[in-house]
N, C-alpha and C. Protein backbone atom coordinates (compact mmCIF):
# COMPACT_ATOMS: atom_id res chain seq x y z
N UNK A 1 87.77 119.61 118.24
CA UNK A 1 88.40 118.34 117.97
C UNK A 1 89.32 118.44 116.76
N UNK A 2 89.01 119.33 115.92
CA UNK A 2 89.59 119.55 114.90
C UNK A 2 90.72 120.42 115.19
N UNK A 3 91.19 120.99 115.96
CA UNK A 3 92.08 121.56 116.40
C UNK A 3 92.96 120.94 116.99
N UNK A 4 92.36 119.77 117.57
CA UNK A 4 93.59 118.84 118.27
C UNK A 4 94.39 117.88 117.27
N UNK A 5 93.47 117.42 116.57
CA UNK A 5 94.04 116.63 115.05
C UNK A 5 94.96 117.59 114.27
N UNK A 6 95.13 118.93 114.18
CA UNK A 6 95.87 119.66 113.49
C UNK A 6 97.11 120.10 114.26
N UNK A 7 96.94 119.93 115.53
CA UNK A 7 97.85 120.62 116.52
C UNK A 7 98.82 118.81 116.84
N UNK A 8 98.17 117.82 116.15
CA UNK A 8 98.89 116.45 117.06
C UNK A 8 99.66 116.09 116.41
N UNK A 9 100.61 116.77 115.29
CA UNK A 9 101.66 116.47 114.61
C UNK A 9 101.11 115.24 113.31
N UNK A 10 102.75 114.43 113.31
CA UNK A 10 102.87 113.30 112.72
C UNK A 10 101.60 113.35 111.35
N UNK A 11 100.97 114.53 110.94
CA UNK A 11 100.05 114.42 109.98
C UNK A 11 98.90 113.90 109.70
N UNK A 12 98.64 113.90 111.27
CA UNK A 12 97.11 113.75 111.56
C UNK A 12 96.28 113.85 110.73
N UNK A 13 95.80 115.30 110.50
CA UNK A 13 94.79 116.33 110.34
C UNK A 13 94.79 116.28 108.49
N UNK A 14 95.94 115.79 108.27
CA UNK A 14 96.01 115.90 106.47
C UNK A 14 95.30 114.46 105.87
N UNK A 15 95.95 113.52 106.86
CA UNK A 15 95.61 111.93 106.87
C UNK A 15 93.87 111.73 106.74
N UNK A 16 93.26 112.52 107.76
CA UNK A 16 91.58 112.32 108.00
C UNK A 16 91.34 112.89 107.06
N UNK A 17 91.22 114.18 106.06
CA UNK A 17 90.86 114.48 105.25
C UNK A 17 90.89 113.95 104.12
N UNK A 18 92.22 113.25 103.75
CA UNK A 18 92.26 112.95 102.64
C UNK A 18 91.28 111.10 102.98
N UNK A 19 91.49 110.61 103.69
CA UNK A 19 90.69 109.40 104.33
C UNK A 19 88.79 109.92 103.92
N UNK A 20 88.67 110.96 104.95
CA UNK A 20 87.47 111.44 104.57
C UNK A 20 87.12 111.55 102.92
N UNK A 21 87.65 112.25 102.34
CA UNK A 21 87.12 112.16 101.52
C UNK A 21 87.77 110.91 100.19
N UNK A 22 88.14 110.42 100.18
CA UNK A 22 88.40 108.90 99.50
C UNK A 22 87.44 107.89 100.12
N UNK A 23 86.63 108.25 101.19
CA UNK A 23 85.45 107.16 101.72
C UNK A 23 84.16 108.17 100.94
N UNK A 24 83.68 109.29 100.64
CA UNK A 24 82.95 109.43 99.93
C UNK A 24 82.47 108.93 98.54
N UNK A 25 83.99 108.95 97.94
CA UNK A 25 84.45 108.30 96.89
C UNK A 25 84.49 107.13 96.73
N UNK A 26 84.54 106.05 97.49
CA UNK A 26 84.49 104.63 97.57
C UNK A 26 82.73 104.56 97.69
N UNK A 27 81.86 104.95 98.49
CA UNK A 27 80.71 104.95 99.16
C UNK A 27 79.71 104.90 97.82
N UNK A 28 80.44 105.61 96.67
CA UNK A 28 79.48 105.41 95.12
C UNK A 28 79.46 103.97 94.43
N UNK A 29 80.53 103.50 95.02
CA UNK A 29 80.63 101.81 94.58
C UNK A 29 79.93 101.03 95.24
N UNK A 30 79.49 101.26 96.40
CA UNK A 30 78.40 100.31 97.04
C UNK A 30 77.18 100.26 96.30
N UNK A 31 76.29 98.97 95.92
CA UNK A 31 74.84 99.20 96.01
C UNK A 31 74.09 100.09 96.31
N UNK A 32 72.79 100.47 96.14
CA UNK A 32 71.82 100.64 96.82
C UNK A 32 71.34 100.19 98.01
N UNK A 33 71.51 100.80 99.37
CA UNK A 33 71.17 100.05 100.30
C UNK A 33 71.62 99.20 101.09
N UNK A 34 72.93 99.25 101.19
CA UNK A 34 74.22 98.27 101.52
C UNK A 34 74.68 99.07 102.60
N UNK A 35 75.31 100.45 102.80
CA UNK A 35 75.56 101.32 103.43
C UNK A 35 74.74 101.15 105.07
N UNK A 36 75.19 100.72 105.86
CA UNK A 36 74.60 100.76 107.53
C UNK A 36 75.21 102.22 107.99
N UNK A 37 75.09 102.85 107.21
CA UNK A 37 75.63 104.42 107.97
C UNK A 37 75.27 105.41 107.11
N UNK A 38 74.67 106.52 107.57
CA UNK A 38 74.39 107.55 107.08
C UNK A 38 75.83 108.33 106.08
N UNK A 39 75.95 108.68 104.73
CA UNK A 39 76.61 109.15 104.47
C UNK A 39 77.66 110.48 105.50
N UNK A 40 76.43 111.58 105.53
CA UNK A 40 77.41 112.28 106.29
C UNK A 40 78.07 111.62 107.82
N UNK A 41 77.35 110.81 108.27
CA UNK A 41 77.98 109.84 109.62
C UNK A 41 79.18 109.60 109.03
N UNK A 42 80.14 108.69 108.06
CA UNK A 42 80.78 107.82 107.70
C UNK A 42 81.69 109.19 107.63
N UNK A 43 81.25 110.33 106.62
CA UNK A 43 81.78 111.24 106.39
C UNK A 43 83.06 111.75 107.96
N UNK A 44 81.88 111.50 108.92
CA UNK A 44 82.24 112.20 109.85
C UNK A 44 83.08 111.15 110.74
N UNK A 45 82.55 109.92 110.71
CA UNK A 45 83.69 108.68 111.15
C UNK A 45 85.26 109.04 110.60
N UNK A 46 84.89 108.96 109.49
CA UNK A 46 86.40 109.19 108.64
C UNK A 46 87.24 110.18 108.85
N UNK A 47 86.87 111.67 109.15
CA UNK A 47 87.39 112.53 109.40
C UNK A 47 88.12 112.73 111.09
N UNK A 48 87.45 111.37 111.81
CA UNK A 48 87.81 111.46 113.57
C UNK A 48 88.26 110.32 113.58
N UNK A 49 88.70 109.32 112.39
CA UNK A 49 88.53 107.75 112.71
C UNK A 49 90.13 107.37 113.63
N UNK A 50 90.99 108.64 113.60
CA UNK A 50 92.23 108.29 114.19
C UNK A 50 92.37 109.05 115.30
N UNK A 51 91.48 110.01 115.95
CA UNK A 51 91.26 110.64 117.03
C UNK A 51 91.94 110.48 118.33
N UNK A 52 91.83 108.85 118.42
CA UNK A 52 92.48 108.59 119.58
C UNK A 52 93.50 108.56 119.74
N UNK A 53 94.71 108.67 118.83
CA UNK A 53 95.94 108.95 118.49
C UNK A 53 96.57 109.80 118.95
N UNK A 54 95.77 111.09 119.51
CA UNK A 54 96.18 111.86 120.62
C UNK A 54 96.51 111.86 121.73
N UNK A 55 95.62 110.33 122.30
CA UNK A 55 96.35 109.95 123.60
C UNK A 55 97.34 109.26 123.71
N UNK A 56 98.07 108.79 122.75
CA UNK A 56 99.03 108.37 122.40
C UNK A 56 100.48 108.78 122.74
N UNK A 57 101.44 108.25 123.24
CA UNK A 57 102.70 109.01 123.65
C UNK A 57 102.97 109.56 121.92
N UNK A 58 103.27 110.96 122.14
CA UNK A 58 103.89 111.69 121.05
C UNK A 58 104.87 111.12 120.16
N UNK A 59 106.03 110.73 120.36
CA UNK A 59 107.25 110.49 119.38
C UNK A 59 106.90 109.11 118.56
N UNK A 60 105.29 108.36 119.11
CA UNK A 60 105.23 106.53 118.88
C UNK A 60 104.59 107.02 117.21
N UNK A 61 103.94 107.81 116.87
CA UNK A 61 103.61 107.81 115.44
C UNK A 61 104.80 108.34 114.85
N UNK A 62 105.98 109.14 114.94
CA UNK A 62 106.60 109.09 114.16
C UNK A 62 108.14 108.68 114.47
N UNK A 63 107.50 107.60 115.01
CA UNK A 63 108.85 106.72 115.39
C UNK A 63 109.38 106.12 114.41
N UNK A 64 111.00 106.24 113.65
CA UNK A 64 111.12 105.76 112.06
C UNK A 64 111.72 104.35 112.14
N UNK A 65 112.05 103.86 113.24
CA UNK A 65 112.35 102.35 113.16
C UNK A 65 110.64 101.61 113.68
N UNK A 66 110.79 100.22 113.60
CA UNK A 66 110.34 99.19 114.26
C UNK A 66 109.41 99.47 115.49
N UNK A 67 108.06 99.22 115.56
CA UNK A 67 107.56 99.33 116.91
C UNK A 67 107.94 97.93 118.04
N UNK A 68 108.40 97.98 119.11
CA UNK A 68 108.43 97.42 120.06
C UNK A 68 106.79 96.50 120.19
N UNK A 69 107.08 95.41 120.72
CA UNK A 69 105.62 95.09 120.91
C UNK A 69 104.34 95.81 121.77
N UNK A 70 105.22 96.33 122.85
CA UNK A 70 104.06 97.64 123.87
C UNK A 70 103.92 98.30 123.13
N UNK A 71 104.19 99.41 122.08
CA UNK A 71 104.42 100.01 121.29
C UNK A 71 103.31 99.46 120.32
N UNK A 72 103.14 98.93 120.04
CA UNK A 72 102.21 98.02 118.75
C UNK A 72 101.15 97.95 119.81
N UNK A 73 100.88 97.56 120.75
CA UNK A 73 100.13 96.99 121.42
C UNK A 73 99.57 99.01 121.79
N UNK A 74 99.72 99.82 122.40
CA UNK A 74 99.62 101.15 122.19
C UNK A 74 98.81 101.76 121.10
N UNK A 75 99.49 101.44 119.95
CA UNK A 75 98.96 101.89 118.42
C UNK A 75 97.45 100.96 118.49
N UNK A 76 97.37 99.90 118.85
CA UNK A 76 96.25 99.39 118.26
C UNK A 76 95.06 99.71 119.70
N UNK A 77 95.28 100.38 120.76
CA UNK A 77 94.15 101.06 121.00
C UNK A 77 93.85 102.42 120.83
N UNK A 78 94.25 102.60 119.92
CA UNK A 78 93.77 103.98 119.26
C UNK A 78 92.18 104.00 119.08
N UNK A 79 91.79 102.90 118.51
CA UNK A 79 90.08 103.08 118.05
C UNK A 79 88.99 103.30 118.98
N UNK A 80 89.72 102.40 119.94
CA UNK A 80 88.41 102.33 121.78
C UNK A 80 88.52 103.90 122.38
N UNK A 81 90.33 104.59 121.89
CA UNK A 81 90.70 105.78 122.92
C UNK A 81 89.90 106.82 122.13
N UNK A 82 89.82 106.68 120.66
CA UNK A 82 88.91 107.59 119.71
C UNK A 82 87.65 107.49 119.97
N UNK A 83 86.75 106.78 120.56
CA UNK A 83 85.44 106.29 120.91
C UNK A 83 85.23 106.25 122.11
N UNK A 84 86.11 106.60 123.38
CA UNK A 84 86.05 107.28 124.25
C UNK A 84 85.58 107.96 124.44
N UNK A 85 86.83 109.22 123.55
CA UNK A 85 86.76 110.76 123.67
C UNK A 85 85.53 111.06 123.25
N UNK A 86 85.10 110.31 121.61
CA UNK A 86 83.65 110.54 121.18
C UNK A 86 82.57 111.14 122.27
N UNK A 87 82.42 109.63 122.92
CA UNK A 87 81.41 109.25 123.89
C UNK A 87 81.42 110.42 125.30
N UNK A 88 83.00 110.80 125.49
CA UNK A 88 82.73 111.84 126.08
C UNK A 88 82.36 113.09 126.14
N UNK A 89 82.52 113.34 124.99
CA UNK A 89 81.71 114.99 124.19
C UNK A 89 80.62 114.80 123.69
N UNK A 90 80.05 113.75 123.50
CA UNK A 90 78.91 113.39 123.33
C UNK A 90 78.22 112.43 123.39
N UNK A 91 77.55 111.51 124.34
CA UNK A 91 77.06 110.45 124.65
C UNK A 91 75.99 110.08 124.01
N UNK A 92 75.52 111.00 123.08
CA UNK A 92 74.34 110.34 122.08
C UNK A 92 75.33 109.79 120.48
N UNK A 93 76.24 110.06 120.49
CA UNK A 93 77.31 110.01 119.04
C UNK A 93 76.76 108.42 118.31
N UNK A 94 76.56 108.74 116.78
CA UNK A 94 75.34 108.12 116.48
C UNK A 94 76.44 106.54 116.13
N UNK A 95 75.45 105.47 116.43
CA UNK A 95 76.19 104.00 116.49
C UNK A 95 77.09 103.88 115.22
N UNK A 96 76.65 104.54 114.15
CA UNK A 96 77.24 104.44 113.19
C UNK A 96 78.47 104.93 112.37
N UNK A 97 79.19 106.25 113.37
CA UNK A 97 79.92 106.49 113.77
C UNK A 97 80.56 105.99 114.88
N UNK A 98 80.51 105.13 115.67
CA UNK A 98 80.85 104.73 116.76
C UNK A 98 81.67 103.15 116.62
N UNK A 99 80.67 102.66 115.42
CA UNK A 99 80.90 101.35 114.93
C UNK A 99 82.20 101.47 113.71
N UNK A 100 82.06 102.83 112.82
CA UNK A 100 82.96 102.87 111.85
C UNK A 100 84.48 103.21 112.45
N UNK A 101 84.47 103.80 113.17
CA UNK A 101 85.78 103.98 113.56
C UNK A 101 86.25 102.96 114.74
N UNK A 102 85.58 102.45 115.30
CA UNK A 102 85.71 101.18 116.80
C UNK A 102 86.41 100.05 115.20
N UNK A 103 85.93 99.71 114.26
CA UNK A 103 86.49 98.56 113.42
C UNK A 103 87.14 98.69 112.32
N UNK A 104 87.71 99.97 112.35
CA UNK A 104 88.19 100.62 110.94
C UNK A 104 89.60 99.76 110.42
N UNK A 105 89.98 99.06 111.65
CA UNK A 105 91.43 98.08 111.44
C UNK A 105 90.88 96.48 111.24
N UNK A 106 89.67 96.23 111.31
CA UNK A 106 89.31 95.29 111.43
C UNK A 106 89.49 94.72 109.72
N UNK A 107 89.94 93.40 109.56
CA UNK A 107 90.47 92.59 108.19
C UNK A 107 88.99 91.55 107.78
N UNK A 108 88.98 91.65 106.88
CA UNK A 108 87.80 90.26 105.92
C UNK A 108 88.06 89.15 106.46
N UNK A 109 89.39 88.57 106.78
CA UNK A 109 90.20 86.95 107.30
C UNK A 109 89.71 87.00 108.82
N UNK A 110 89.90 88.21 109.41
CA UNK A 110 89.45 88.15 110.94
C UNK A 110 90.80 88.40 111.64
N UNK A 111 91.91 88.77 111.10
CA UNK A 111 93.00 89.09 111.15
C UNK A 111 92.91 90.39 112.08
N UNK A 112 92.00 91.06 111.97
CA UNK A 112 91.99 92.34 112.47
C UNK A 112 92.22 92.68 114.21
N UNK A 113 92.06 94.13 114.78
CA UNK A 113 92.01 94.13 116.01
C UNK A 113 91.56 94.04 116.78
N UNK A 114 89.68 93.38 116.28
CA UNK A 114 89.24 92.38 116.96
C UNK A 114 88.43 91.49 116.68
N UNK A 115 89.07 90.99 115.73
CA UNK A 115 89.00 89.83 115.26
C UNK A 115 87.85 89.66 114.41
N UNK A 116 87.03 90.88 113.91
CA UNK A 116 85.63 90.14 113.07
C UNK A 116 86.25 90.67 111.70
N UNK A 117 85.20 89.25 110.97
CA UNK A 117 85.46 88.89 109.94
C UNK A 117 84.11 89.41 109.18
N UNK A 118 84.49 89.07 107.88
CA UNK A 118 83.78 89.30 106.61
C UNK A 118 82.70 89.92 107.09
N UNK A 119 81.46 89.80 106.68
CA UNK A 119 79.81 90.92 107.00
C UNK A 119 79.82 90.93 108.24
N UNK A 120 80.40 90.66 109.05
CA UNK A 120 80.38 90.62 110.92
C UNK A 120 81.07 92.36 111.09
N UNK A 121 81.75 92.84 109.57
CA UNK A 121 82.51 93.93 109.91
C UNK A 121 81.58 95.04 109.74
N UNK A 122 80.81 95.84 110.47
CA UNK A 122 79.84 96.98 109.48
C UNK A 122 80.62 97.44 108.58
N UNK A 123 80.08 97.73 107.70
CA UNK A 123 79.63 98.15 106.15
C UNK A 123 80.97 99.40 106.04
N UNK A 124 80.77 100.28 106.56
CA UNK A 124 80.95 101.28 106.91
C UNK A 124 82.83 101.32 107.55
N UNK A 125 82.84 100.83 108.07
CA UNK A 125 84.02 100.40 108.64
C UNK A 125 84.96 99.66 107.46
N UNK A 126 84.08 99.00 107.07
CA UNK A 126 84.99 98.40 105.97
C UNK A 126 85.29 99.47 104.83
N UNK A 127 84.80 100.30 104.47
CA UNK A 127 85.10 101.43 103.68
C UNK A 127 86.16 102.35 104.23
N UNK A 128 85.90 102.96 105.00
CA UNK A 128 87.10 103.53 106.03
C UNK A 128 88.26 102.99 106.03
N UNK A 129 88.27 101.66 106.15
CA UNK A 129 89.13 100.64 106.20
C UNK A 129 90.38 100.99 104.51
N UNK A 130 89.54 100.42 103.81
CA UNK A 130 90.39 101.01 102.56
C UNK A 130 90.66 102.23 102.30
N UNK A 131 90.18 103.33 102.34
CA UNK A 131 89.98 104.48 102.35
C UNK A 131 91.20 104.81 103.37
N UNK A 132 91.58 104.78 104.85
CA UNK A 132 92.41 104.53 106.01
C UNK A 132 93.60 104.14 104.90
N UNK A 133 93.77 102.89 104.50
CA UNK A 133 94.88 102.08 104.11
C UNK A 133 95.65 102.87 103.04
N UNK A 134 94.92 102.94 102.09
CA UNK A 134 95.01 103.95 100.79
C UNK A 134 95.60 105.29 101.08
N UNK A 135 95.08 106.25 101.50
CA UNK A 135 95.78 107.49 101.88
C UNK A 135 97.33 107.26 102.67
N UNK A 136 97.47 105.79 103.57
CA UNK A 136 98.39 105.97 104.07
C UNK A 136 99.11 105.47 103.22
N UNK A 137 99.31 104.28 102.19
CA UNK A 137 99.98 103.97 101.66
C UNK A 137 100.67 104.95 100.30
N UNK A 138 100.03 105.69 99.98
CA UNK A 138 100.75 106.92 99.37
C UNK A 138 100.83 108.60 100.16
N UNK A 139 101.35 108.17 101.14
CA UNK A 139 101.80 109.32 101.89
C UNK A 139 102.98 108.94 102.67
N UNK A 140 104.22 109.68 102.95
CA UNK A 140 105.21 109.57 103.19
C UNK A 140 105.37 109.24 104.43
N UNK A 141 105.49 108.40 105.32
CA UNK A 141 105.70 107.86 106.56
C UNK A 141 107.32 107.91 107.08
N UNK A 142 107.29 108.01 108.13
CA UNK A 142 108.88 107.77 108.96
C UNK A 142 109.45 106.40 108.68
N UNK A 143 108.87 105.29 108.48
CA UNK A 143 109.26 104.24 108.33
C UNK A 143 109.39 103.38 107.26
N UNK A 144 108.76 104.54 106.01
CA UNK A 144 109.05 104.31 104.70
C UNK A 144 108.33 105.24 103.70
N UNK A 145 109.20 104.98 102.42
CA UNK A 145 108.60 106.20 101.18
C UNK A 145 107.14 105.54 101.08
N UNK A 146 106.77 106.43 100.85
CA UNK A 146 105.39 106.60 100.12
C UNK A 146 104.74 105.61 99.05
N UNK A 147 104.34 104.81 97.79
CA UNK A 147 104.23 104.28 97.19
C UNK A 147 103.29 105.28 96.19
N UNK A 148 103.30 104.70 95.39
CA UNK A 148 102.64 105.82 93.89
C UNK A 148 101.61 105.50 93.98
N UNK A 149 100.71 106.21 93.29
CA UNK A 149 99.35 105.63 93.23
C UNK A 149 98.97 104.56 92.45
N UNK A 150 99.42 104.36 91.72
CA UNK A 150 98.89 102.85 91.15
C UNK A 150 99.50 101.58 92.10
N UNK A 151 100.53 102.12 92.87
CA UNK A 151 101.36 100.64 93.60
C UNK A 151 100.62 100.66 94.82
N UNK A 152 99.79 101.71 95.33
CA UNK A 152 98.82 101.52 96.31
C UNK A 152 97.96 100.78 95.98
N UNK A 153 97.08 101.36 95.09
CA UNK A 153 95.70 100.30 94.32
C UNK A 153 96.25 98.85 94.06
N UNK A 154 97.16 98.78 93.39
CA UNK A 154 97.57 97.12 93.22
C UNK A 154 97.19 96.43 94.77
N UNK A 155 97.75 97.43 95.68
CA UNK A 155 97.90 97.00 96.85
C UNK A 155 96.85 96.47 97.37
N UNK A 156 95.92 97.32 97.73
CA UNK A 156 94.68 97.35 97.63
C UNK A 156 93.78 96.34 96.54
N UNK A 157 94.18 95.86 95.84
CA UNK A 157 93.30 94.72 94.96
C UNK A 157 94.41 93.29 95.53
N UNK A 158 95.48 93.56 95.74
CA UNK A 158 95.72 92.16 96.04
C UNK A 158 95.46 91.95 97.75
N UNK A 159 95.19 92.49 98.21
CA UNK A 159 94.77 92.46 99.86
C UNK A 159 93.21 91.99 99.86
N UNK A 160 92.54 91.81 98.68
CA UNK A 160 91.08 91.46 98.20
C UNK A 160 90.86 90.34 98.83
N UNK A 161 90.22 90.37 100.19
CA UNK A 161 89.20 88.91 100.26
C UNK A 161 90.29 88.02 101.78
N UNK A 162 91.53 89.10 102.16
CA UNK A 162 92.07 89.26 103.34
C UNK A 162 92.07 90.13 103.77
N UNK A 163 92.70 91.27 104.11
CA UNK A 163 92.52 92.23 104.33
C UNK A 163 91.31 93.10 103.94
N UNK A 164 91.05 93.47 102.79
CA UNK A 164 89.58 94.20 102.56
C UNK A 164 88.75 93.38 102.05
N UNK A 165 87.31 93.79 102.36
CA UNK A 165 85.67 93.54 101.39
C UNK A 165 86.62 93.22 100.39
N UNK A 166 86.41 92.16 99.58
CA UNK A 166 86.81 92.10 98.30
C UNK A 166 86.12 92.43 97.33
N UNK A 167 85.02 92.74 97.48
CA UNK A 167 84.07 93.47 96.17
C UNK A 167 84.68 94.74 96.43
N UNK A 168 84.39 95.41 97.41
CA UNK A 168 84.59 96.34 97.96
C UNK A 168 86.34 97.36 97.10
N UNK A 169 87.35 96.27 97.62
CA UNK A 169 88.76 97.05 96.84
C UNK A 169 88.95 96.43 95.55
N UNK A 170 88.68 95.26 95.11
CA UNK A 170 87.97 95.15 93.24
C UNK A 170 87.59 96.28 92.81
N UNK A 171 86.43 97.07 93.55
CA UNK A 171 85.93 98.00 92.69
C UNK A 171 86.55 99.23 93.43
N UNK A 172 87.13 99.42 94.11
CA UNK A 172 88.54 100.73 94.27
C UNK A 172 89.22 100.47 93.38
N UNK A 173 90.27 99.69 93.29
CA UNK A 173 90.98 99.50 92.48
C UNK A 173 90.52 100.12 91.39
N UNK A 174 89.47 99.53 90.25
CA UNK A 174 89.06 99.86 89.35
C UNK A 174 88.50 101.28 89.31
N UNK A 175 88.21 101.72 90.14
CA UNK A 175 87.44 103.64 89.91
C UNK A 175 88.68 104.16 90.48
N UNK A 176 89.24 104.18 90.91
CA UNK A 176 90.37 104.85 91.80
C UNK A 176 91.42 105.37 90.12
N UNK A 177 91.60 103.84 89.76
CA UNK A 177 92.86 103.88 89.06
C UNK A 177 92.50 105.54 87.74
N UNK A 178 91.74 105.50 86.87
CA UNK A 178 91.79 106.54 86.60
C UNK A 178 91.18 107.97 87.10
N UNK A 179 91.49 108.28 88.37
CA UNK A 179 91.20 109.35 88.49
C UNK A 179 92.88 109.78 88.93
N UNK A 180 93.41 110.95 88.83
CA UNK A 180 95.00 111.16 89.36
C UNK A 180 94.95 111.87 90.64
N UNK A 181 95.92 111.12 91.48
CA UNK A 181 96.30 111.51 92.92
C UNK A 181 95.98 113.22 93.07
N UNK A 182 96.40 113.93 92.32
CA UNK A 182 96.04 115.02 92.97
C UNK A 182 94.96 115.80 93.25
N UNK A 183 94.21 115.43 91.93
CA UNK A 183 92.61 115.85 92.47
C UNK A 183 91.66 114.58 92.57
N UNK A 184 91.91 113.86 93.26
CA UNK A 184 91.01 112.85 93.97
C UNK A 184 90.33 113.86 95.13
N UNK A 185 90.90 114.89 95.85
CA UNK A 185 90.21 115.23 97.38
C UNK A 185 89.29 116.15 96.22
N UNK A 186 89.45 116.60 95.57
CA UNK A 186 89.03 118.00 94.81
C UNK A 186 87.20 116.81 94.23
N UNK A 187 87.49 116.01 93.36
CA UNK A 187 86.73 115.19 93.15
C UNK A 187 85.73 114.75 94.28
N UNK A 188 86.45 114.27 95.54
CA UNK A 188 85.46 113.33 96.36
C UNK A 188 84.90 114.77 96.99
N UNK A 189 85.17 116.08 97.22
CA UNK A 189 84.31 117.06 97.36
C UNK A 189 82.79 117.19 96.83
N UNK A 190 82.88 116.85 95.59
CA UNK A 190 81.64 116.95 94.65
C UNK A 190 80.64 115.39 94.78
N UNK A 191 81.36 114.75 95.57
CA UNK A 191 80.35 113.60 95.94
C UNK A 191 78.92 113.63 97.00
N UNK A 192 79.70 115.17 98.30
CA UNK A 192 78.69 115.59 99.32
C UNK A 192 77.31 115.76 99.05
């Protein structure tokens, strides 16, 4: 599987890692006991959470204008087509992986892609979720520059309580901000 994420262009395979491990890193800000997913599960959500992206027509992730509405409508079953494939290489694939990546787009407002809101979102998913958002927002996309790392985190704290857990990117924001972009992956290594 990991071969197909590296082989599927558009920066797959760089995206899950750095996702993966910025959800380790977020996962120290939770409570005690808050977590509905086994660390290494989440670990492993995070690292497949865009999987389905492969079934995807090729040129639609790095398409540098505007998505068409089919097009949008395409992109947002990525999570069911990732939880597919799961389910087809392995039909025991544990709920908690199954659940983190099925809601990883899912918003606090209910805004999301299907529609659940606030604690209706597992735990888990909602971490991914920022973690997902974050890596992409400082990484260079076809459809726009990159943003710095602090103009991500802002990002990420003002999306608080719509878009993300708001405890949740409050306290990204705040641990994120001093550690520096380049060894954040080097860092969330030592969290395993």
């Amino acid at each position: 599987m990991a071969t197909k994420l590296k082989n599927s262009g558009a920066g797959l395979w760089r995206h899950s890692l750095n996702t993966a491990n910025l959800t380790l890193m977020l996962v120290e800000l939770l409570p005690s006991g808050v977590l509905d997913v086994r660390r290494e599960e989440l670990y492993t959500a995070a690292l497949l959470h865009d999987i389905g992206k492969i079934k995807l027509e090729q040129g639609l992730l790095s398409k540098p204008g505007p998505l068409t509405p089919d097009e949008w409508l395409a992109i947002r079953r990525h999570p069911p087509l990732g939880v597919a494939i799961l389910r087809q290489m392995d039909p025991e694939t544990p709920a908690g992986i199954i659940g983190s990546i099925l809601y990883h787009h899912e918003r606090w407002d209910g805004k999301g892609y299907f529609g659940l809101a606030g604690a209706d979102i597992p735990v888990g998913a909602r971490v991914l979720a920022v973690a997902d958002a974050l890596d992409a927002m400082v990484s260079n996309r076809p459809y726009r520059p990159r943003l710095s790392w602090e103009e991500a985190l802002a990002e990420i704290e003002r999306n608080a309580g719509t878009q993300f857990d708001p405890d949740l990117a409050a306290g990204a924001a705040r641990y994120l901000h001093n550690i520096v972009p380049e060894t954040r992956f080097r860092t969330a290594a030592s969290c395993l």
